[in-house]
N, C-alpha and C. Protein backbone atom coordinates (compact mmCIF):
# COMPACT_ATOMS: atom_id res chain seq x y z
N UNK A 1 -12.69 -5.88 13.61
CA UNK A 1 -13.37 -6.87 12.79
C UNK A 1 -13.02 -6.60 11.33
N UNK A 2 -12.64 -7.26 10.76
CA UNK A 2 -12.37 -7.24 9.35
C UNK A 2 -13.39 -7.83 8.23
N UNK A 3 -13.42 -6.61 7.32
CA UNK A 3 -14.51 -7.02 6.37
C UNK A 3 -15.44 -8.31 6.12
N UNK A 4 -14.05 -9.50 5.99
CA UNK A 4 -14.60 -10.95 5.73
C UNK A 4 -15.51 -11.49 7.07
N UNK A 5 -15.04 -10.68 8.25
CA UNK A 5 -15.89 -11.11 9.26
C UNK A 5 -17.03 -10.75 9.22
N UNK A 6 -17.33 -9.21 8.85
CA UNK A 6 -18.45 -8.66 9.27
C UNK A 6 -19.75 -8.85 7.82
N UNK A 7 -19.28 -9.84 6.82
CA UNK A 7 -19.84 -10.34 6.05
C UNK A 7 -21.22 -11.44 6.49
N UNK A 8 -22.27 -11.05 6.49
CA UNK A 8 -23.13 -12.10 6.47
C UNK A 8 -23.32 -13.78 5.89
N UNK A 9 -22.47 -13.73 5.14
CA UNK A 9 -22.32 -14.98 4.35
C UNK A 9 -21.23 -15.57 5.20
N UNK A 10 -20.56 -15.23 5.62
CA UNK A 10 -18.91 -15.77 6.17
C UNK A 10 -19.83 -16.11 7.34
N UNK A 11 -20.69 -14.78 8.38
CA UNK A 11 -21.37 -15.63 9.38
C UNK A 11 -22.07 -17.21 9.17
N UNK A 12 -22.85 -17.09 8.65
CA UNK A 12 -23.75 -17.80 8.27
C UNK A 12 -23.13 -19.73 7.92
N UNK A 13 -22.11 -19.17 7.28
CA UNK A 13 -21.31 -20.21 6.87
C UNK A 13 -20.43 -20.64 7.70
N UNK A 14 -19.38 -19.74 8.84
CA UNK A 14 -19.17 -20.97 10.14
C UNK A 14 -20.55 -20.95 11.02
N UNK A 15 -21.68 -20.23 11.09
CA UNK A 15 -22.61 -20.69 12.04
C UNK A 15 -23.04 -22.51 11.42
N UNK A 16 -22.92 -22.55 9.99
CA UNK A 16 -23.31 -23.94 9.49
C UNK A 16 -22.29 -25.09 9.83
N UNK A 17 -21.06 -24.66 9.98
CA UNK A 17 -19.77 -25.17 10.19
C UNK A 17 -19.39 -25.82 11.53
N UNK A 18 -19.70 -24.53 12.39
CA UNK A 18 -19.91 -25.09 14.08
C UNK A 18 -20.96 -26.28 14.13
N UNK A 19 -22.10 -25.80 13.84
CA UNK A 19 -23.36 -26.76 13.81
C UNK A 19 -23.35 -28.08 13.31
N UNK A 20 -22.50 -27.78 12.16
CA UNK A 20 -22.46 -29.59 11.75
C UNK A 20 -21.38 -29.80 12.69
N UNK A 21 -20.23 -29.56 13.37
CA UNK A 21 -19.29 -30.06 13.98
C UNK A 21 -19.75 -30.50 15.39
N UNK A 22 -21.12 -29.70 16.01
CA UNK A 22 -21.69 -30.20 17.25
C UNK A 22 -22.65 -31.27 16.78
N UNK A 23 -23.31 -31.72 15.74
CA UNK A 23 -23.77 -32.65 15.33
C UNK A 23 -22.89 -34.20 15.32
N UNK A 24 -21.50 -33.97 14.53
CA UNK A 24 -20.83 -35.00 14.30
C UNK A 24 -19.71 -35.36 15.48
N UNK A 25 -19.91 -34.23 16.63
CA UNK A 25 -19.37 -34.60 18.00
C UNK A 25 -20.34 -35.12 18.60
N UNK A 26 -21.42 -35.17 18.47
CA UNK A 26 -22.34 -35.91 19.19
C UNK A 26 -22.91 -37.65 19.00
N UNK A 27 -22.10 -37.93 17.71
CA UNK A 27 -21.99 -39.72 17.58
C UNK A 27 -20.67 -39.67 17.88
N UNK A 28 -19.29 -39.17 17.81
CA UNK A 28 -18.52 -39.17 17.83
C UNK A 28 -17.27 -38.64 18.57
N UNK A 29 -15.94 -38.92 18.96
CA UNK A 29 -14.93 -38.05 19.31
C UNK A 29 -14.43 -37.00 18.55
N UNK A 30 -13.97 -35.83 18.68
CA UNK A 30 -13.38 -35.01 17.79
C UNK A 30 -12.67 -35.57 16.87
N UNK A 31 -11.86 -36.39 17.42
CA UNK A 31 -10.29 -37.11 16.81
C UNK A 31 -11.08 -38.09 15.78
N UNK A 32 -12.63 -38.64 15.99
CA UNK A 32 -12.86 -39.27 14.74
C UNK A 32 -13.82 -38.70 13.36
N UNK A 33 -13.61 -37.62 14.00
CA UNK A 33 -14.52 -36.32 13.57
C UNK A 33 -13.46 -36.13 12.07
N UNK A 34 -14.00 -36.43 10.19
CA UNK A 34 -13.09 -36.23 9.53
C UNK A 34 -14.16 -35.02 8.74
N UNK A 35 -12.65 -34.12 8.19
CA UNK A 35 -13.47 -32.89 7.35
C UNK A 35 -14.27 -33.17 6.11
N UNK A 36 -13.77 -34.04 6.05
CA UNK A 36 -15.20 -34.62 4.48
C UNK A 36 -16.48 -35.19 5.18
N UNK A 37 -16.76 -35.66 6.16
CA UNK A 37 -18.05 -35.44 6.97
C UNK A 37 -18.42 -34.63 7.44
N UNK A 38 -17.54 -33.82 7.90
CA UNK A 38 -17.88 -32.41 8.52
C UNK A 38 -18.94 -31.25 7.25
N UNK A 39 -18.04 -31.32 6.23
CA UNK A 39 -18.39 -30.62 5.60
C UNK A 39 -19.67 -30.89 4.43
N UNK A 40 -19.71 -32.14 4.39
CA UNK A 40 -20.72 -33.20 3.73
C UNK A 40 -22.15 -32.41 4.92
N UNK A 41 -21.79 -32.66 6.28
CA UNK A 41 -23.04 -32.08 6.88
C UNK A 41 -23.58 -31.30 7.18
N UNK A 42 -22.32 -30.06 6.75
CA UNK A 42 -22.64 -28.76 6.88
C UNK A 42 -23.36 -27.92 5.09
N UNK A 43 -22.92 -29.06 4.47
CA UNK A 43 -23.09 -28.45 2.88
C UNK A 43 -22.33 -28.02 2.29
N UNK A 44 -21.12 -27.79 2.69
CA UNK A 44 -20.43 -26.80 2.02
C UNK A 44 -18.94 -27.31 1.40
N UNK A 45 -18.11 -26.58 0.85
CA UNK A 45 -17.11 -27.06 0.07
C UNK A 45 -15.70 -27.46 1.15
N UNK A 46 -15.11 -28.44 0.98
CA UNK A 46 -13.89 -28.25 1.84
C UNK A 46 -12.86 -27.25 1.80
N UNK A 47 -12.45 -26.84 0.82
CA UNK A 47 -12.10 -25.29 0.10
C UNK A 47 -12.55 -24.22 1.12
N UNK A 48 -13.82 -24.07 1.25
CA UNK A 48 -14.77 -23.28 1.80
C UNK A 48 -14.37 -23.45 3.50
N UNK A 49 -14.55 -24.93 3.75
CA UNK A 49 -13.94 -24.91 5.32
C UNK A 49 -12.69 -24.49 5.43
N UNK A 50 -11.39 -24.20 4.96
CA UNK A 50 -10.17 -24.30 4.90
C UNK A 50 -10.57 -22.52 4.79
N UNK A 51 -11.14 -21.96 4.06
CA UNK A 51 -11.42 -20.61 4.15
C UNK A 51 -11.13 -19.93 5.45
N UNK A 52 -12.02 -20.82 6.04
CA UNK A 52 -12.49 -19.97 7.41
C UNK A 52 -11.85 -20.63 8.56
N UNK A 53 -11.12 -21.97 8.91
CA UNK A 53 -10.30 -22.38 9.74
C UNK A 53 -9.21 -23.00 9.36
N UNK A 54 -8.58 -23.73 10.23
CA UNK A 54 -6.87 -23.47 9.75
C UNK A 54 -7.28 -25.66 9.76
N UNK A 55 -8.19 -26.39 10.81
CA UNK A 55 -7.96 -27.25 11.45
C UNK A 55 -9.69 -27.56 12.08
N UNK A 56 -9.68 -28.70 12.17
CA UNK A 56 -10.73 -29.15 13.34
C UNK A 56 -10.77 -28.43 14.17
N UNK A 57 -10.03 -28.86 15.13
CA UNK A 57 -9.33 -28.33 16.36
C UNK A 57 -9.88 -26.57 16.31
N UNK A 58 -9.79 -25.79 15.46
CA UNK A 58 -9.72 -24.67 15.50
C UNK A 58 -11.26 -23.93 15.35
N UNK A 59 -12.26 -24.71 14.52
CA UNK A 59 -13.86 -24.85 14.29
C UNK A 59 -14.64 -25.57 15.59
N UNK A 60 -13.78 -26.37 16.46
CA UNK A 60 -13.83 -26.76 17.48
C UNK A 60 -13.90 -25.62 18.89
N UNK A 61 -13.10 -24.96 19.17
CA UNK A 61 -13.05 -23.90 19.88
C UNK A 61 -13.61 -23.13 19.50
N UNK A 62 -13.58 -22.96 18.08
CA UNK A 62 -15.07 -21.75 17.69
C UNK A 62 -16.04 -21.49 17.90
N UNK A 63 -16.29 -23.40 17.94
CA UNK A 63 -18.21 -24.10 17.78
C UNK A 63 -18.87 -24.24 19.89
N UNK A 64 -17.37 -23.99 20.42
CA UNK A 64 -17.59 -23.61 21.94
C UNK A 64 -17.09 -22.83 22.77
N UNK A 65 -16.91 -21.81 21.66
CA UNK A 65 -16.74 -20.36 22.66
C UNK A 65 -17.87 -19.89 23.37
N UNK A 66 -19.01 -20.44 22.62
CA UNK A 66 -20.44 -19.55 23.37
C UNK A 66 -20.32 -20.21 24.69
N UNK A 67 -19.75 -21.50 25.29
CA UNK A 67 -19.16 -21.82 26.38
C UNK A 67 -18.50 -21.13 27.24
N UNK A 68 -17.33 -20.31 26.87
CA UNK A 68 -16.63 -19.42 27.68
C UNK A 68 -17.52 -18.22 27.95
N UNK A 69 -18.08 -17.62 26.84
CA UNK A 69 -19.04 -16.57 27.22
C UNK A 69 -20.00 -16.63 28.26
N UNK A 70 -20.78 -17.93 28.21
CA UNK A 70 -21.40 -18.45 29.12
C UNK A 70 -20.66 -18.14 30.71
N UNK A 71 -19.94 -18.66 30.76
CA UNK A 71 -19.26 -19.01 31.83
C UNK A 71 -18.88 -17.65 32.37
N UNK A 72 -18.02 -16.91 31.79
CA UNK A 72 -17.63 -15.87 32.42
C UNK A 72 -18.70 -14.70 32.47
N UNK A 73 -20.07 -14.76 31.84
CA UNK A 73 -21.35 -13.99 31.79
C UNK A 73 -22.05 -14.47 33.43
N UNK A 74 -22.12 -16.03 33.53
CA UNK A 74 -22.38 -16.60 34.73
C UNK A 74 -21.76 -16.51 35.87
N UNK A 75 -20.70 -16.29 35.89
CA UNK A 75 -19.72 -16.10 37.20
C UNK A 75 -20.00 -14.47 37.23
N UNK A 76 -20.30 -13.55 36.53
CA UNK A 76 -20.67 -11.99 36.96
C UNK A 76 -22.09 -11.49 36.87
N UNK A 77 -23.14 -13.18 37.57
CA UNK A 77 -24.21 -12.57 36.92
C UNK A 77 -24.89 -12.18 37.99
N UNK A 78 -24.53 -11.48 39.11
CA UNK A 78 -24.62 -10.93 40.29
C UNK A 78 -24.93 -9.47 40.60
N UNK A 79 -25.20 -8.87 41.56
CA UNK A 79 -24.80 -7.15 41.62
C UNK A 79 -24.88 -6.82 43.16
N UNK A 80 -24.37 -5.95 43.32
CA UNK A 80 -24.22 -5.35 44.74
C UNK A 80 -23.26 -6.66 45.40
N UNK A 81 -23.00 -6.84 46.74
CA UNK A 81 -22.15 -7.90 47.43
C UNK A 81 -22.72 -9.33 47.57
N UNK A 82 -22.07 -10.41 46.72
CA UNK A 82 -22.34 -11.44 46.26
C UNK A 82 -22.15 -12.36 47.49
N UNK A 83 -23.62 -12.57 47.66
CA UNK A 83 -23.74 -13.70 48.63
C UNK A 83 -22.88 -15.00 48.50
N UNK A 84 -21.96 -15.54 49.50
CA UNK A 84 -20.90 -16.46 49.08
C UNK A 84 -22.14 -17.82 49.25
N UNK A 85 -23.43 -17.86 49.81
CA UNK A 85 -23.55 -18.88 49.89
C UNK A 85 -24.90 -19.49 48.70
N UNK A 86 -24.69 -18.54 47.88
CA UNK A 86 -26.07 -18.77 46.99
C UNK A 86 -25.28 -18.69 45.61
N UNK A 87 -24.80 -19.24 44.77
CA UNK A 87 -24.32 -18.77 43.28
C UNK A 87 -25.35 -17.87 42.84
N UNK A 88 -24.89 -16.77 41.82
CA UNK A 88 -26.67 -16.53 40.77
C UNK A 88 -26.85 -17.49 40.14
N UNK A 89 -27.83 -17.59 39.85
CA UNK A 89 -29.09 -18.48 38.62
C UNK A 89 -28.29 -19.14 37.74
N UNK A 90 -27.42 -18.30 37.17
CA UNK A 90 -26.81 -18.69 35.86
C UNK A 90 -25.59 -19.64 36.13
N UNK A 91 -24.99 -19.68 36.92
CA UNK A 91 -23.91 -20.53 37.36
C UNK A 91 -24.52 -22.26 37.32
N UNK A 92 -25.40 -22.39 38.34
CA UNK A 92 -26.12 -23.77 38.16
C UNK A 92 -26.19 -24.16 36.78
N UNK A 93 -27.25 -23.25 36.07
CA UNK A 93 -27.53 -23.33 34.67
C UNK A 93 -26.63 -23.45 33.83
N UNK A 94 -25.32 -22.85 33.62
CA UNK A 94 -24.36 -23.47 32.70
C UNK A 94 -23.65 -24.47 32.97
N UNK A 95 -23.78 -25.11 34.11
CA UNK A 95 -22.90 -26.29 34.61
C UNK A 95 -24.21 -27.26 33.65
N UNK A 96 -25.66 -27.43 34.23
CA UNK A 96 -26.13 -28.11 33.82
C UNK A 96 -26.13 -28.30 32.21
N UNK A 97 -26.32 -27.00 31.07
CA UNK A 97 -26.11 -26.69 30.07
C UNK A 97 -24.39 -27.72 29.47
N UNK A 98 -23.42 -27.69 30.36
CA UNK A 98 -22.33 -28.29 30.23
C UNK A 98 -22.44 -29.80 29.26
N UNK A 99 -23.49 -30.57 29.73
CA UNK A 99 -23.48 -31.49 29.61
C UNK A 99 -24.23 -32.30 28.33
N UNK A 100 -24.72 -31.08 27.72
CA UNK A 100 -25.09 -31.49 26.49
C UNK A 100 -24.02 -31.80 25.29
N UNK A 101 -22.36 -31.23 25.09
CA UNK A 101 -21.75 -31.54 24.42
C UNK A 101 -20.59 -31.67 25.18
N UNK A 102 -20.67 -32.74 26.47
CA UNK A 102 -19.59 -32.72 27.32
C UNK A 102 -18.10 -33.61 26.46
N UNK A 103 -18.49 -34.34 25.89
CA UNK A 103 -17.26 -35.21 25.20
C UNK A 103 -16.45 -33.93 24.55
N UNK A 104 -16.86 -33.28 24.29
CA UNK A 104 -16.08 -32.10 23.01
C UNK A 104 -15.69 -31.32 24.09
N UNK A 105 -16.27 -30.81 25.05
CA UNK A 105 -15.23 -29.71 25.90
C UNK A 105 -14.23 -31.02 26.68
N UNK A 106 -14.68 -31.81 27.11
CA UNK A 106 -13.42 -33.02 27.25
C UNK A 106 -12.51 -32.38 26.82
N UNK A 107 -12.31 -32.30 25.65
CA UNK A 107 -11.34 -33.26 24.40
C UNK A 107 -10.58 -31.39 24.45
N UNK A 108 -11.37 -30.53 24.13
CA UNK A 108 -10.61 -29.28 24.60
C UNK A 108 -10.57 -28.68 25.72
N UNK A 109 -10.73 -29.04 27.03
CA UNK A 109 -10.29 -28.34 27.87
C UNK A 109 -9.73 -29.98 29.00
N UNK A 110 -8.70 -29.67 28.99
CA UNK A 110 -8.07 -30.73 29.54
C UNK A 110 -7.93 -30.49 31.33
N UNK A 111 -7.97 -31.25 32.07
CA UNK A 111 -7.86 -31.53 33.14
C UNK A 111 -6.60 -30.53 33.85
N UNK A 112 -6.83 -29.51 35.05
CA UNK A 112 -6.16 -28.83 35.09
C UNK A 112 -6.45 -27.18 34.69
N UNK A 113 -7.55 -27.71 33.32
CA UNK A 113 -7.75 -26.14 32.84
C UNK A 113 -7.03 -25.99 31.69
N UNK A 114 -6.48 -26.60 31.18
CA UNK A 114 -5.31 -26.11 30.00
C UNK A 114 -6.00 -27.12 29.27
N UNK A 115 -4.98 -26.62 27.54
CA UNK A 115 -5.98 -26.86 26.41
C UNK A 115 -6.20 -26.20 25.68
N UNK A 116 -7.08 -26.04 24.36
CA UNK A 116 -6.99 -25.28 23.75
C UNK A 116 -8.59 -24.11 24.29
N UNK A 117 -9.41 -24.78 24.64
CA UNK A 117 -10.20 -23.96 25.30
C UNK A 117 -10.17 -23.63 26.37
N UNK A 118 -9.54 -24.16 27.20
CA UNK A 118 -9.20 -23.77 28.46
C UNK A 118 -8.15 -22.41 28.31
N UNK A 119 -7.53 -21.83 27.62
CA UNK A 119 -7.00 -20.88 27.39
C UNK A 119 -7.44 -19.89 26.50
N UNK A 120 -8.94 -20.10 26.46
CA UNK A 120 -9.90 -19.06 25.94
C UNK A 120 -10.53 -18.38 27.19
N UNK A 121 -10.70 -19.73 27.77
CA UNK A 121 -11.79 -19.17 29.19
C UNK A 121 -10.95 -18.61 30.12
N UNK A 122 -9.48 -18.67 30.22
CA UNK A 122 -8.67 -18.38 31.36
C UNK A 122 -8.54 -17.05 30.86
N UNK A 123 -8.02 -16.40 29.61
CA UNK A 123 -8.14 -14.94 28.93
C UNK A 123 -8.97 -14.50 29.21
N UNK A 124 -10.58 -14.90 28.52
CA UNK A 124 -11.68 -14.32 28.69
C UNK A 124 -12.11 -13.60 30.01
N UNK A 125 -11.71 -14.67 31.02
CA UNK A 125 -12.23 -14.53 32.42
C UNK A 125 -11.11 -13.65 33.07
N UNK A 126 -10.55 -14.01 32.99
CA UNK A 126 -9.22 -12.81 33.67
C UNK A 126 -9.78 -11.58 33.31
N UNK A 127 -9.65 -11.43 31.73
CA UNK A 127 -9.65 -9.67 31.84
C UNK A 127 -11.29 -9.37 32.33
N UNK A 128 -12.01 -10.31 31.82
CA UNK A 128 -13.41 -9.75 33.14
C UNK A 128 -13.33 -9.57 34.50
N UNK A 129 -12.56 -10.35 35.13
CA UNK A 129 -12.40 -10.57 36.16
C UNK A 129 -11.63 -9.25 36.45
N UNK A 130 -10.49 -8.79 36.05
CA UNK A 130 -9.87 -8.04 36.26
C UNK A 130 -10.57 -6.39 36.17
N UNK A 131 -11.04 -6.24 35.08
CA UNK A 131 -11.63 -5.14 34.70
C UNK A 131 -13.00 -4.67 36.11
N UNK A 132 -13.06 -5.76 36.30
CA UNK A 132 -14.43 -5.47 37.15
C UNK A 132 -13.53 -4.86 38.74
N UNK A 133 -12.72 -5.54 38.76
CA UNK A 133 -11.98 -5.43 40.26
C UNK A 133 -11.16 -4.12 40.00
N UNK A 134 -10.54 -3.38 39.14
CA UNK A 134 -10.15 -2.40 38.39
C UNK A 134 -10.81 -1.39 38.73
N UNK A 135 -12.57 -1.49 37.98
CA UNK A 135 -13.62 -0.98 38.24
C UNK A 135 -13.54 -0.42 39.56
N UNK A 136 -14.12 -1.63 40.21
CA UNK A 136 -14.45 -1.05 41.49
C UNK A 136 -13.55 -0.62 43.08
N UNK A 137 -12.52 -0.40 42.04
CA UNK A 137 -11.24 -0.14 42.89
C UNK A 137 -10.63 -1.32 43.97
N UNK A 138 -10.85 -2.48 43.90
CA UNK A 138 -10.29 -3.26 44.59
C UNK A 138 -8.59 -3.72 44.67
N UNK A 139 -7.95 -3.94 45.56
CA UNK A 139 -6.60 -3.94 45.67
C UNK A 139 -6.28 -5.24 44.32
N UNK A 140 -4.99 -5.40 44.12
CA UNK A 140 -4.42 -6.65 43.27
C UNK A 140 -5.56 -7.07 42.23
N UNK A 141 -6.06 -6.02 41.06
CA UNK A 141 -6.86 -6.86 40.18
C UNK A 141 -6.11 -7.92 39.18
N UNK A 142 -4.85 -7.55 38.85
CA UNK A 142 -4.29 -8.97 38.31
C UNK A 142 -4.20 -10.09 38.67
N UNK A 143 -3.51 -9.91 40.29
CA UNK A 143 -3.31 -10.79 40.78
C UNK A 143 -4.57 -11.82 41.01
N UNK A 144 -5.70 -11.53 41.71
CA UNK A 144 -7.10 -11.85 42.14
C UNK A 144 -7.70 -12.42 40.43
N UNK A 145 -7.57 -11.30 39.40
CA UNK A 145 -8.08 -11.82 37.95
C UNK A 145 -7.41 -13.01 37.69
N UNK A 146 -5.75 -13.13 37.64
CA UNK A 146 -5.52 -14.63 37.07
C UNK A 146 -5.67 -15.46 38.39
N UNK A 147 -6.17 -15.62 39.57
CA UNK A 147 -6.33 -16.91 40.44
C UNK A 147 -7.71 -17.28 39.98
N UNK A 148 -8.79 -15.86 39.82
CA UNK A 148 -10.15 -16.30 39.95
C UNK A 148 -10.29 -16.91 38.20
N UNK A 149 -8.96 -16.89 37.04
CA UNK A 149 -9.54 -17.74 35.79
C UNK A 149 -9.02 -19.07 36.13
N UNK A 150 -7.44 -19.10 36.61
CA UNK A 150 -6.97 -20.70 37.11
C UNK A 150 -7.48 -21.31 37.49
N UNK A 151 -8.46 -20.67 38.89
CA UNK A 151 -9.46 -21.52 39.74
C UNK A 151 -10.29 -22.32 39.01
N UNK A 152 -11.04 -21.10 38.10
CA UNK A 152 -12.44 -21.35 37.52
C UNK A 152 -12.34 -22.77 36.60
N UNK A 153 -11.49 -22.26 35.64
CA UNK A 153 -10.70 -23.35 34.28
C UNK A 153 -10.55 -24.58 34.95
N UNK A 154 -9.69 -24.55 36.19
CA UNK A 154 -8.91 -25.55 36.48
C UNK A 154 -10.11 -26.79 37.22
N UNK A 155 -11.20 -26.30 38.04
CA UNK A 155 -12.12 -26.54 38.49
C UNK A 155 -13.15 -27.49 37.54
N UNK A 156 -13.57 -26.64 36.80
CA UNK A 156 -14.61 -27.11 35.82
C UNK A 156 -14.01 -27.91 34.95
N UNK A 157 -12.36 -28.07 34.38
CA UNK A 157 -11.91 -29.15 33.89
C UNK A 157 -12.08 -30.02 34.56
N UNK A 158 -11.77 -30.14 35.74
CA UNK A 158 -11.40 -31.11 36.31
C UNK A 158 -13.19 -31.99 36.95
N UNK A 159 -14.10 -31.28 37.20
CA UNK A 159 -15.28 -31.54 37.06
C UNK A 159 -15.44 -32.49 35.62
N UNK A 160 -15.49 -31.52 34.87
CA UNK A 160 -15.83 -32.36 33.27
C UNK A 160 -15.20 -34.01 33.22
N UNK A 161 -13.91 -34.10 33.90
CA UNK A 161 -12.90 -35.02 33.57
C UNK A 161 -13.25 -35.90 34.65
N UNK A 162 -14.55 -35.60 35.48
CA UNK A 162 -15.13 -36.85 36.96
C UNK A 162 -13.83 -36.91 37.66
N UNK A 163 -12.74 -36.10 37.84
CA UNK A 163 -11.95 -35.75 38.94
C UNK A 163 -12.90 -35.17 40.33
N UNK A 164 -13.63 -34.43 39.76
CA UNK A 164 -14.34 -33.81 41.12
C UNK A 164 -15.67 -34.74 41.10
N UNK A 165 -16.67 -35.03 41.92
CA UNK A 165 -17.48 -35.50 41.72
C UNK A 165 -18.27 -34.74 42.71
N UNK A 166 -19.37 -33.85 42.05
CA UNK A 166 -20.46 -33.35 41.97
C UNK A 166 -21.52 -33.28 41.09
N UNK A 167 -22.77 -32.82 41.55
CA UNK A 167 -24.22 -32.64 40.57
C UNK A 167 -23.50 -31.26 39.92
N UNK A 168 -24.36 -31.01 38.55
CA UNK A 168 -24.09 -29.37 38.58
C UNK A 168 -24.52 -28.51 39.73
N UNK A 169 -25.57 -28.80 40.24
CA UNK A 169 -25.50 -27.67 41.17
C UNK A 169 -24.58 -27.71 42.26
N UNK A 170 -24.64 -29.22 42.83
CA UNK A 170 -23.03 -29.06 43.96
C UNK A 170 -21.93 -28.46 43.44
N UNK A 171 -21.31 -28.64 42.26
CA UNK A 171 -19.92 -27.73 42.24
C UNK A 171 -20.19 -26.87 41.68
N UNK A 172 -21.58 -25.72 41.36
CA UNK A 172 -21.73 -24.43 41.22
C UNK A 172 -21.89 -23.74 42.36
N UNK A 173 -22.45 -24.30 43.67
CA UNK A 173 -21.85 -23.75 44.96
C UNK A 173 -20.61 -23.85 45.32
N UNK A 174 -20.31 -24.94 44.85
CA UNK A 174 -18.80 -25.08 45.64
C UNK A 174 -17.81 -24.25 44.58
N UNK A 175 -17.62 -23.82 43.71
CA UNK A 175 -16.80 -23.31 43.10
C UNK A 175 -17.13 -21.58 43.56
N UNK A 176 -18.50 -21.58 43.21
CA UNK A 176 -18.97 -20.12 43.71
C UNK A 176 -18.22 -19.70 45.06
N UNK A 177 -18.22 -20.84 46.15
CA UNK A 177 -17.95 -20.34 47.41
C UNK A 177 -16.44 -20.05 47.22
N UNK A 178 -15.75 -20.70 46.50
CA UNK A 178 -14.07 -20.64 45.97
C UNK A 178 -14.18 -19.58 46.00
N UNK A 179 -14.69 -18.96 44.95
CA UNK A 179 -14.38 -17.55 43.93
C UNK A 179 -14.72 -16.54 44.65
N UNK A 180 -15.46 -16.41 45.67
CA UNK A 180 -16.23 -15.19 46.56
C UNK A 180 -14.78 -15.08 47.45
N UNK A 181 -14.54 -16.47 47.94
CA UNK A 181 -13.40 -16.21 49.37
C UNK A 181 -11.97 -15.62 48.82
N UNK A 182 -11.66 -15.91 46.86
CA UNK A 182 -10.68 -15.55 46.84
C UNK A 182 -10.61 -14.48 46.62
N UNK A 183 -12.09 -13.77 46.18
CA UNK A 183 -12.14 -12.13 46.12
C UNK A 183 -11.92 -11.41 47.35
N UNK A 184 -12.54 -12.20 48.16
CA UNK A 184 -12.44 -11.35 49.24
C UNK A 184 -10.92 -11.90 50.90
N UNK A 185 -10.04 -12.90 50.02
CA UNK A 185 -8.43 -12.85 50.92
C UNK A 185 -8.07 -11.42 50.96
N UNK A 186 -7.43 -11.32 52.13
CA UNK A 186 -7.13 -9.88 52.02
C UNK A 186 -5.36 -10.21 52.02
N UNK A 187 -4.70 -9.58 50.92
CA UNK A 187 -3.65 -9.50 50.24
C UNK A 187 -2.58 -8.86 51.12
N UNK A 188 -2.89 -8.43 52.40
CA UNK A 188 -1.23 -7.68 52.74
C UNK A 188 -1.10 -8.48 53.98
């Protein structure tokens, strides 16, 4: 973490930044989303936004990373041998949670899983994914880590995008039941 990060003011100021950008995604598309409104609603100088991101696009993935965290916190929010036919708690709950700023993960995580957030959550989740299977000595944690982020990404895009058609809770079982069977293919 570098100084400018671990600055309270720098927090404070993209926490205002994200916030107005989930505000002005919520009348709006990203793409009509302009930085002189953005920053008009956040308070602050355009100077000041340019500080701290490069782009929309880039305050965008910022303002929904707590998304990926979510997600890959929810897919391990389990212990001991994970019942394939019950998700935990939290899986339902962030699908439903999904849908409060669904136009904006649209717009970054594209159908398929790819995107610019979709290649937060596929990182994120891999090396969790991996680390845990690592952990607990299981055979192929790479291999098993990047199917169980492709799956995940590729899934929930494609959910978001009404390719799949389920409630949140139907495709938090049904994805859950994915992710259990591909942990447990046996590889030789």
């Amino acid at each position: 973490m570098t100084e400018v990060q671990a600055d309270p003011r720098t927090a404070r100021t993209r926490a205002k930044l994200r916030q107005a950008l989930l505000e002005e995604c919520a009348h709006r598309p990203l793409g009509e989303v302009s930085v002189a409104a953005l920053v008009r609603r956040a308070a602050v100088g355009r100077a000041t936004f340019y500080l701290h991101y490069a782009d929309l696009e880039a305050l965008a993935v910022d303002a929904c990373a707590d998304i990926v965290r979510e997600a890959v916190d929810a897919l391990h929010a389990w212990r001991g041998s994970p019942d394939p036919s019950t998700p935990p708690p939290a899986l339902p709950a962030f699908f439903e949670r999904l849908a409060l700023h669904g136009g904006l993960y649209r717009e970054l995580l594209r159908p398929g899983g790819s995107g610019p957030l979709g290649q937060v959550l596929h990182q994120d989740l891999r090396a969790r994914s991996r680390t845990e299977r690592a952990l607990a000595g299981a055979p192929e944690p790479d291999l098993v880590a990047s199917a169980v982020a492709a799956a995940f990404a590729g899934v929930l895009a494609d959910w978001l995008h009404g390719l799949i058609e389920a409630t949140p809770t139907e495709i938090a079982q049904r994805v859950w039941r994915l992710l259990v069977n591909l942990h447990r293919t046996p590889l030789s």
